[in-house]
C-alpha atoms as a PDB file:
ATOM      1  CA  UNK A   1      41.864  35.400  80.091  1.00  0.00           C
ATOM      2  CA  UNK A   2      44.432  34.945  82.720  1.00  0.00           C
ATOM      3  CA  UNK A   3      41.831  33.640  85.845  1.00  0.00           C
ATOM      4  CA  UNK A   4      42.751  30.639  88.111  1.00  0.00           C
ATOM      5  CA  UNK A   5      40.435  28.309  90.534  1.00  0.00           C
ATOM      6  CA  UNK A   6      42.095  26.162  93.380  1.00  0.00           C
ATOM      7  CA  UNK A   7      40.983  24.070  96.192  1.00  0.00           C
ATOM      8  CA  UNK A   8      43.403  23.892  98.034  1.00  0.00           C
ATOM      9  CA  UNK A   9      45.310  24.010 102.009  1.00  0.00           C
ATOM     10  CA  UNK A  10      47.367  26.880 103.431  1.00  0.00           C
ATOM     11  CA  UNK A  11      50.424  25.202 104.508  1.00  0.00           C
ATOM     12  CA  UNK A  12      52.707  27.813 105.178  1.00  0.00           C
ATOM     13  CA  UNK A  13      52.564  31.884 105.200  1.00  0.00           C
ATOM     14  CA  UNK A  14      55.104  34.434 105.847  1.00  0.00           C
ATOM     15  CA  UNK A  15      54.271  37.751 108.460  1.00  0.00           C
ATOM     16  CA  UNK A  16      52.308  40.334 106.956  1.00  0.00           C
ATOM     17  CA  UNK A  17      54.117  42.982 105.371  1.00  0.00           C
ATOM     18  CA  UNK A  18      53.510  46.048 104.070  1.00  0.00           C
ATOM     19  CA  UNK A  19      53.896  47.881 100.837  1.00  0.00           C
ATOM     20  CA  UNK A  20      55.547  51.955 101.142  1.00  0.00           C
ATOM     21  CA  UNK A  21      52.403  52.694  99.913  1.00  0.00           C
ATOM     22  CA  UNK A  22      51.006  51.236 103.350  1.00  0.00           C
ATOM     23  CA  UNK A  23      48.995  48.238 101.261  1.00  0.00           C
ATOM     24  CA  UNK A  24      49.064  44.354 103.157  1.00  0.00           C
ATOM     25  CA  UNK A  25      51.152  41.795 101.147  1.00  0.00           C
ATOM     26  CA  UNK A  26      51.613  38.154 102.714  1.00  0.00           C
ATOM     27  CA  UNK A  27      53.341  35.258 101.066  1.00  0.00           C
ATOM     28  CA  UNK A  28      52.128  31.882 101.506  1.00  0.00           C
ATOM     29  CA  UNK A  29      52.391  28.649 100.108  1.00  0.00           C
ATOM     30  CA  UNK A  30      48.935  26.221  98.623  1.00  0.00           C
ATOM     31  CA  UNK A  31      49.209  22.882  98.706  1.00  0.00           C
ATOM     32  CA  UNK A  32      46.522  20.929  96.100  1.00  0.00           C
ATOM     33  CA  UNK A  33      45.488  16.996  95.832  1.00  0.00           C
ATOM     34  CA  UNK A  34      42.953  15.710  93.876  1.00  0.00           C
ATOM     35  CA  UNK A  35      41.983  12.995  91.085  1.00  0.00           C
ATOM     36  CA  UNK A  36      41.430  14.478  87.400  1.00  0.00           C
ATOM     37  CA  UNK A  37      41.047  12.454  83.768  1.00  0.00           C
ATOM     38  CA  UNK A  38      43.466  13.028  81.002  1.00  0.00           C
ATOM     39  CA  UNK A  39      42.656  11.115  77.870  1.00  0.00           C
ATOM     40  CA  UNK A  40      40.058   9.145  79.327  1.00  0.00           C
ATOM     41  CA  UNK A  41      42.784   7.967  82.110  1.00  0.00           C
ATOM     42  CA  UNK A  42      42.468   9.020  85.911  1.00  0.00           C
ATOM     43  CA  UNK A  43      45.438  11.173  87.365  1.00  0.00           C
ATOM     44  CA  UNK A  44      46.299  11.720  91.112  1.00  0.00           C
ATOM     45  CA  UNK A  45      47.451  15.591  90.932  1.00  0.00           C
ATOM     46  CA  UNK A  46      49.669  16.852  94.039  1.00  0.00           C
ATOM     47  CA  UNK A  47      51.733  19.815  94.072  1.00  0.00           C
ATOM     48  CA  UNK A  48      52.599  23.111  96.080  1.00  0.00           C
ATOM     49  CA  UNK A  49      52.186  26.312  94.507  1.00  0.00           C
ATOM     50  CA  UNK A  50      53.734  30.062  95.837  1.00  0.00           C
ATOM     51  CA  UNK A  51      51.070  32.315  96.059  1.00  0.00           C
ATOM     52  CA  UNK A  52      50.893  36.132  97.557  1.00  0.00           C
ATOM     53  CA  UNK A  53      47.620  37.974  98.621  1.00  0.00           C
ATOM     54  CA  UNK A  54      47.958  41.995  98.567  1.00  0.00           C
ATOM     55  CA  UNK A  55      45.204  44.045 100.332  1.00  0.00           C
ATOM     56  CA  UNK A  56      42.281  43.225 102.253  1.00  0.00           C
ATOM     57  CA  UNK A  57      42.436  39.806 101.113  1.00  0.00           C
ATOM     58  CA  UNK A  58      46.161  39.378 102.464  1.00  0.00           C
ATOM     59  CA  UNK A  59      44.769  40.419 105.730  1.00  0.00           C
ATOM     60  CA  UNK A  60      42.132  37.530 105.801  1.00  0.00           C
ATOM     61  CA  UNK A  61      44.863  34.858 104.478  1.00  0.00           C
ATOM     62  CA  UNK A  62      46.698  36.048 107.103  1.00  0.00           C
ATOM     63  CA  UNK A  63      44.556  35.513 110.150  1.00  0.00           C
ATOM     64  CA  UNK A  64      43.639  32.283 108.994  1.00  0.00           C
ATOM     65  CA  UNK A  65      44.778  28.970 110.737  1.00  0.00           C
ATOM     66  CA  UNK A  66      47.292  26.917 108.495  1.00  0.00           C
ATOM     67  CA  UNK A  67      45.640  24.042 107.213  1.00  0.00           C
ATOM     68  CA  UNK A  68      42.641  25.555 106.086  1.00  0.00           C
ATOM     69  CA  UNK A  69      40.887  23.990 102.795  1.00  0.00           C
ATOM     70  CA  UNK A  70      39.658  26.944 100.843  1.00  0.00           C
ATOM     71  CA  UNK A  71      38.256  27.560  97.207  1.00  0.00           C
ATOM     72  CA  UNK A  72      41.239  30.125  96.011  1.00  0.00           C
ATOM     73  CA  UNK A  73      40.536  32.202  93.140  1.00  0.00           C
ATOM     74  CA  UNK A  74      43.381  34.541  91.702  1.00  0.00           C
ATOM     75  CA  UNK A  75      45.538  34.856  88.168  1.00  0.00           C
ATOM     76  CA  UNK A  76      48.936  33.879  87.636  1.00  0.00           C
ATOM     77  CA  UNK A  77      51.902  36.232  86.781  1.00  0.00           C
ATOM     78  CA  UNK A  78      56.067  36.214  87.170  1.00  0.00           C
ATOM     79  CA  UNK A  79      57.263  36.478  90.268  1.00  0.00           C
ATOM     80  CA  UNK A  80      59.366  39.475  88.897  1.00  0.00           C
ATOM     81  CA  UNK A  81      59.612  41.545  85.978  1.00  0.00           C
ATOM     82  CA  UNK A  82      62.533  39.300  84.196  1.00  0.00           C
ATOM     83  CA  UNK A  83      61.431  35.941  85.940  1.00  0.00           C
ATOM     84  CA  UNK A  84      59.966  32.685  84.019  1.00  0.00           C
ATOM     85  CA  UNK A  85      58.855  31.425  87.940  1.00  0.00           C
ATOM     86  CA  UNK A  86      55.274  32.192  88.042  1.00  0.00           C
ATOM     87  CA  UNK A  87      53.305  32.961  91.300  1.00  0.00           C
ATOM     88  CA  UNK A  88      49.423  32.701  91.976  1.00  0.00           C
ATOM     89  CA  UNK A  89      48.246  36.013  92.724  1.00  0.00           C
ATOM     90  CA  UNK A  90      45.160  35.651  95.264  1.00  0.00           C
ATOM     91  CA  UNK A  91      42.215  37.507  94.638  1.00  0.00           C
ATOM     92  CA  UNK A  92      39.219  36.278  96.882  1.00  0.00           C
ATOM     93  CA  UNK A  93      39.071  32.703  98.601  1.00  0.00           C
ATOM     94  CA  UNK A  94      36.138  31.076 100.572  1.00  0.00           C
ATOM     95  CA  UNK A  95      35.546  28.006 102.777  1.00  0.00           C
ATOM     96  CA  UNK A  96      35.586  25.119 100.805  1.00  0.00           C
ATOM     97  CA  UNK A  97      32.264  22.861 100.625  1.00  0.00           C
ATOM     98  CA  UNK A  98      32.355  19.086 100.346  1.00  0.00           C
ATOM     99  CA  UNK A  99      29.766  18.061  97.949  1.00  0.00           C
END
């Protein structure tokens, strides 16, 4: 199963593009920090992660405001055919809730 949960910021986002088939594409860039355990020890996780949202979805992560916390939800596949990069293909996203 190749499915991927984030919480994380839009921090940066390319113009909306379109496919030849006519289909929305927009590139953007997550950023993520947070605390997790690892073998019983506490970790301070921070990192930036490429991600691209195709379709009705990339229209959304387009109109919205850089900055904005969302729960992301997507999969993760090579950024080309012959590529070991990986990108986080966006799926759905919505507001993120503080507990």
């Amino acid at each position: 199963m190749n499915r991927f949960f984030l919480t994380a910021s839009l921090v940066e986002r390319d113009a909306l593009r379109y496919t030849p088939a006519g289909i929305p594409v927009v590139n953007c860039m997550l950023q993520h920090a947070g605390n997790v355990t690892e073998a019983n020890t506490p970790r301070q996780i921070e990192f930036h992660i490429a991600a691209v949202a195709v379709g009705s979805i990339g229209q959304e992560v387009d109109r919205m405001p850089l900055g904005t916390m969302m729960e992301w939800e997507g999969f993760m596949a090579r950024r080309h055919r012959n590529s070991k990069a990986l990108v986080y293909h966006i799926t759905g996203c919505k507001e993120f809730a503080k507990d």
